[in-house]
C-alpha atoms as a PDB file:
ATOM      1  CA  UNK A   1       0.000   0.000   0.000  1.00  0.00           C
ATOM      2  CA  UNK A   2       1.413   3.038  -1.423  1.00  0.00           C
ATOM      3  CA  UNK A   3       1.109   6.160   1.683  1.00  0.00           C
ATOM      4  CA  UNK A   4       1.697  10.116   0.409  1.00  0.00           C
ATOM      5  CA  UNK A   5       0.802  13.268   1.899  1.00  0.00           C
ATOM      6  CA  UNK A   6      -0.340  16.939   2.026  1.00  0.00           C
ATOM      7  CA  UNK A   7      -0.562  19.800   3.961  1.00  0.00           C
ATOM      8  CA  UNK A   8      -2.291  23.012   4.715  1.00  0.00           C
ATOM      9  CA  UNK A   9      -1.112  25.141   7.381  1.00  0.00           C
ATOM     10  CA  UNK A  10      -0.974  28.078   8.673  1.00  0.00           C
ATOM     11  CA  UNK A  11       1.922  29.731  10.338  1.00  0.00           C
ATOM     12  CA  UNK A  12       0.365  28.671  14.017  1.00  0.00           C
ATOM     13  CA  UNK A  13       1.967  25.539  15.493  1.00  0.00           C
ATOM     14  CA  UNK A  14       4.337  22.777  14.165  1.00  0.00           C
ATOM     15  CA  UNK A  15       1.837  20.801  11.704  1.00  0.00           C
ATOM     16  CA  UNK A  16       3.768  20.914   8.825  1.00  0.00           C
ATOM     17  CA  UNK A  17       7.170  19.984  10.446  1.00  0.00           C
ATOM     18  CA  UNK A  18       4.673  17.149  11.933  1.00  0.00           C
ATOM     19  CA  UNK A  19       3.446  15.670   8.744  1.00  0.00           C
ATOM     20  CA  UNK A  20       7.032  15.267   7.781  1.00  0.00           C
ATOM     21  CA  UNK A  21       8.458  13.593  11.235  1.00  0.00           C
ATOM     22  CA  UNK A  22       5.222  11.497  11.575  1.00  0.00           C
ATOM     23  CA  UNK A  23       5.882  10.047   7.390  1.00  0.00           C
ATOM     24  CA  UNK A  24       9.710   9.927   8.006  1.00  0.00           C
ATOM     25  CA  UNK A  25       9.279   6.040   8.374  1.00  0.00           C
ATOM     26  CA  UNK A  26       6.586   5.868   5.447  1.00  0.00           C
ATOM     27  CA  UNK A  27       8.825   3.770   3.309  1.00  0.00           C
ATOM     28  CA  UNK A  28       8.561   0.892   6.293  1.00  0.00           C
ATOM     29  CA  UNK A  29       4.510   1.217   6.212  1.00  0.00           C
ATOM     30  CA  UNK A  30       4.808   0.712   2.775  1.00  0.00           C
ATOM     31  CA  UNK A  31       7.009  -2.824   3.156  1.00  0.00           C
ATOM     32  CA  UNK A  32       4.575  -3.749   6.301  1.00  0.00           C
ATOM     33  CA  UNK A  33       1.601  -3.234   3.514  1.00  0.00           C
ATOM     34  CA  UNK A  34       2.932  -3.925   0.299  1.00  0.00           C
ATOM     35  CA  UNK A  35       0.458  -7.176   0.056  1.00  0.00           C
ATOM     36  CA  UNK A  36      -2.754  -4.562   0.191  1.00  0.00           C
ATOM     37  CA  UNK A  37      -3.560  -2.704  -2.938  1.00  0.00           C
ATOM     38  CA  UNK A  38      -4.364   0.916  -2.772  1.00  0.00           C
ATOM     39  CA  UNK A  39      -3.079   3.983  -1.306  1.00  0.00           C
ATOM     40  CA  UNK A  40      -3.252   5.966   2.002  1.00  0.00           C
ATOM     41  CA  UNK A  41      -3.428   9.494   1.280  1.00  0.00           C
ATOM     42  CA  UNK A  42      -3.219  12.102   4.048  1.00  0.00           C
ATOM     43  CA  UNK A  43      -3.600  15.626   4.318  1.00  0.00           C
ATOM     44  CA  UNK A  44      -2.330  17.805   7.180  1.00  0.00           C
ATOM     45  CA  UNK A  45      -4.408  20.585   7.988  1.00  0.00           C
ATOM     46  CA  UNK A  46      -3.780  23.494  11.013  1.00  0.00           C
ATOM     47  CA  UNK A  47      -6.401  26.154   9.842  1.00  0.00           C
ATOM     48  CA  UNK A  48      -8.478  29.324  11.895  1.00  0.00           C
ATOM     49  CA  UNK A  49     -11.333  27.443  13.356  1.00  0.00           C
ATOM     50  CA  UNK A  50     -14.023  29.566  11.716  1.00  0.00           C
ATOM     51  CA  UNK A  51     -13.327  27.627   8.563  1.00  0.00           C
ATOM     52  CA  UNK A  52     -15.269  25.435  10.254  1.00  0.00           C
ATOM     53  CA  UNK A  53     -12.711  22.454   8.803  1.00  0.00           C
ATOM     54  CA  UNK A  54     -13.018  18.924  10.456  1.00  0.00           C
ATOM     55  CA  UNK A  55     -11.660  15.673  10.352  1.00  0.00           C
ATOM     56  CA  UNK A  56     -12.694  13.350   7.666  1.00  0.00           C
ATOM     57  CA  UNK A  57     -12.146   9.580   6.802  1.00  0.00           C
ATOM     58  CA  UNK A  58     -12.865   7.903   3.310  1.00  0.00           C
ATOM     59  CA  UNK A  59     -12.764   5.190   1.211  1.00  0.00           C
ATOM     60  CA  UNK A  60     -13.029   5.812  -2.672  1.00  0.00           C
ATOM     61  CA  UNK A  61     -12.916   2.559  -4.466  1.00  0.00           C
ATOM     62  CA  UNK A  62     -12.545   4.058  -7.881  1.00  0.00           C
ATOM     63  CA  UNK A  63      -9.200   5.582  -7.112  1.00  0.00           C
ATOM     64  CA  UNK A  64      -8.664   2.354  -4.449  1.00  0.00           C
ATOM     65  CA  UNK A  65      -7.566   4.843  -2.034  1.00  0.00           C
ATOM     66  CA  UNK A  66      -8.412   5.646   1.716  1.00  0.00           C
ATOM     67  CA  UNK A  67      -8.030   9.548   2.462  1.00  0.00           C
ATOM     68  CA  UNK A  68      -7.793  10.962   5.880  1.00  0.00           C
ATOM     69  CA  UNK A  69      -7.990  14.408   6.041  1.00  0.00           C
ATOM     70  CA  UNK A  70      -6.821  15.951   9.441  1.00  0.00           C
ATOM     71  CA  UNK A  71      -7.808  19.166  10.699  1.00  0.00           C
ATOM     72  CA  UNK A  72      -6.371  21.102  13.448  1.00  0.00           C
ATOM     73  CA  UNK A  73      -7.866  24.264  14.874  1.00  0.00           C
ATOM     74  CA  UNK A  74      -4.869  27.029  14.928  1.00  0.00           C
ATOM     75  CA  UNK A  75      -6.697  28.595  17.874  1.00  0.00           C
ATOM     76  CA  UNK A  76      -6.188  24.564  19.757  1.00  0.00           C
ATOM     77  CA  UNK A  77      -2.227  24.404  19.352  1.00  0.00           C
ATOM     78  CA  UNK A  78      -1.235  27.816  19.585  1.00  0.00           C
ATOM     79  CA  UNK A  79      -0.175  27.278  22.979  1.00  0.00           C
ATOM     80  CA  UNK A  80       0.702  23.777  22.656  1.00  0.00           C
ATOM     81  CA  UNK A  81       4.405  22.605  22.622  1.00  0.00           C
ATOM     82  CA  UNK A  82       5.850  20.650  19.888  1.00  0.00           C
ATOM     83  CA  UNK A  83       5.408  17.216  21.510  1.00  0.00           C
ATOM     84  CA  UNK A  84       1.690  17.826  22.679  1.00  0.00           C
ATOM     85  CA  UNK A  85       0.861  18.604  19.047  1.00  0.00           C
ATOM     86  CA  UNK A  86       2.506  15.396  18.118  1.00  0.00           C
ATOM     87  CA  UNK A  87       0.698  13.553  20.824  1.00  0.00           C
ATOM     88  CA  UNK A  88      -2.617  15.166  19.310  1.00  0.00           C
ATOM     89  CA  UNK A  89      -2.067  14.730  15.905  1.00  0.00           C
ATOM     90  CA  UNK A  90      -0.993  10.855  16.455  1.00  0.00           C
ATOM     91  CA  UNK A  91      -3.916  10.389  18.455  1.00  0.00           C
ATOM     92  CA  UNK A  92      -6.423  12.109  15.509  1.00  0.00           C
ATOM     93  CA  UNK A  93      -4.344  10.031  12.779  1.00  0.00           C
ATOM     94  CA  UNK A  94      -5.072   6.712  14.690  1.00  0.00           C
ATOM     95  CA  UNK A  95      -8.480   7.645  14.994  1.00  0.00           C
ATOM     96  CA  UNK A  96      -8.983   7.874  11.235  1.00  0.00           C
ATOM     97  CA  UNK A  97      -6.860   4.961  10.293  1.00  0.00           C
ATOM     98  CA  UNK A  98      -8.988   2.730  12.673  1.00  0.00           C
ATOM     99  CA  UNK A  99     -12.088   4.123  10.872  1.00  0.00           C
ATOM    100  CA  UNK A 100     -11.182   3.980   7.858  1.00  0.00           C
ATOM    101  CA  UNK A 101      -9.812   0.272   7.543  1.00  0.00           C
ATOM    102  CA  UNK A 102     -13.482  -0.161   8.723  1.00  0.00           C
ATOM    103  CA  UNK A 103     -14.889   0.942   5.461  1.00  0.00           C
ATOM    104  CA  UNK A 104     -17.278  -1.380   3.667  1.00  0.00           C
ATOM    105  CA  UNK A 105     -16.248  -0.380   0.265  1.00  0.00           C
ATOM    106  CA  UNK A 106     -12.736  -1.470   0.322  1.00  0.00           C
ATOM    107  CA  UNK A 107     -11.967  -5.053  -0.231  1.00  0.00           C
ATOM    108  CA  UNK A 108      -9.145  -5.538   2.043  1.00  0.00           C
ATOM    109  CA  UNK A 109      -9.485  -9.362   3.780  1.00  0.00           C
ATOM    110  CA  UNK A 110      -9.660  -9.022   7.823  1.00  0.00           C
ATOM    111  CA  UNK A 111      -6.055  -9.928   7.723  1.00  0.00           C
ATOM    112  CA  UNK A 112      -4.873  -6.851   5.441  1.00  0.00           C
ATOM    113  CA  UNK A 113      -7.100  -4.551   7.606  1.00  0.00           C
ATOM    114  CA  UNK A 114      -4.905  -5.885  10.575  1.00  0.00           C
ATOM    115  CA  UNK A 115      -1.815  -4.895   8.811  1.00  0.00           C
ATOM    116  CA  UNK A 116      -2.722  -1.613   8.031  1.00  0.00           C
ATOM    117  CA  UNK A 117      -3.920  -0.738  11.348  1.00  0.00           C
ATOM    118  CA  UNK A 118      -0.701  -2.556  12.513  1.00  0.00           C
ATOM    119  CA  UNK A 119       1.610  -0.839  10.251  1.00  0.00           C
ATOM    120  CA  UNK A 120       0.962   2.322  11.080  1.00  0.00           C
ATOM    121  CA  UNK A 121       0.904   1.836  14.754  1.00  0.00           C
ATOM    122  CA  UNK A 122       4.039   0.779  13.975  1.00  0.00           C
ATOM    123  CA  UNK A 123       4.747   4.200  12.139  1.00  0.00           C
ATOM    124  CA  UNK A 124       2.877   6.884  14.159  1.00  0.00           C
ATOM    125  CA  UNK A 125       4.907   5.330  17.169  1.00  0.00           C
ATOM    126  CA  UNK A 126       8.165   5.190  15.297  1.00  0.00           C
ATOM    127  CA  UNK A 127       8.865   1.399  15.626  1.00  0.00           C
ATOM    128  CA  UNK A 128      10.019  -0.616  12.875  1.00  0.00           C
ATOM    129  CA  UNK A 129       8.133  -2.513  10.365  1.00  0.00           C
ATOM    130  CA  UNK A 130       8.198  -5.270   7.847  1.00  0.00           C
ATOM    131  CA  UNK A 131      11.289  -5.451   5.120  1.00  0.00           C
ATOM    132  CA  UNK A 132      10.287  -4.080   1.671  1.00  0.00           C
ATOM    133  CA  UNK A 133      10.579  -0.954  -0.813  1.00  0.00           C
ATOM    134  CA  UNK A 134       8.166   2.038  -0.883  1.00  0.00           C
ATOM    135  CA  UNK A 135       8.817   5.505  -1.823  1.00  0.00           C
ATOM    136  CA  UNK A 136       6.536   8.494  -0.115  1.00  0.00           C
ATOM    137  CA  UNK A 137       5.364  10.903  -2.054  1.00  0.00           C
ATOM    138  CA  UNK A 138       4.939  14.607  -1.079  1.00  0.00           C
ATOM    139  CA  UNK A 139       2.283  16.451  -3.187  1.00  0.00           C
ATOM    140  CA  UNK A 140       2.598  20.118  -1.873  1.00  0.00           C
ATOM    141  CA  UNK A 141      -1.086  22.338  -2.130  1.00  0.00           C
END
């Protein structure tokens, strides 16, 4: 399973230094999941909160790909520290993930849904993950 990323941020907190540390190990997630078709797209978002912008999870089985889409109030981590936003946005990303391998759409067996979820446990909490090749890709908005 293929994993890339986005993000939209504003210049309050660390979200965008975030997306990068928490994908540093995305190459391993890919190894762990390279027996599950599709892709794992997230997008990083830290925006003012009367955007009104919230957290989303889905599955779109044309493109085969599960998007989480993470949003951040500015106005919640403005007075957070670097770690506590890490500890939030792990905690959101988890969240989603667990969701999202859920979906009835996607045909992953129960046993590919249980790497995924395992996998990135395994990368949100920096601990290694199956041997393999995988390349992240960072599409900038």
């Amino acid at each position: 399973m293929r994993i890339a990323k986005t993000t939209d941020t504003g210049s309050v907190g660390d979200v965008y230094a975030l997306a990068d540390e928490l994908l540093a190990d995305a190459e391993q997630f890919q190894r762990a999941t390279a027996a599950v078709p599709g892709e794992l797209f997230i997008a990083f978002r830290s925006l003012p909160r009367e955007y009104g912008r919230r957290s989303t999870v889905r599955y779109v089985s044309a493109d085969d790909v599960l998007y989480l889409d993470v949003a951040v109030a500015e106005e919640d981590i403005a007075e957070l520290t670097f770690d506590e936003q890490r500890d939030l946005l792990r905690s959101e990303l988890r969240a989603l993930v667990q969701r999202g391998v859920r979906s009835r759409t996607a045909g992953w067996s129960r046993a590919q849904r249980h790497t995924i979820n395992s996998a990135f446990e395994a990368l949100s909490s920096g601990t290694d993950a199956a041997p393999g090749d995988g390349v992240l890709a960072d599409t900038p908005t």
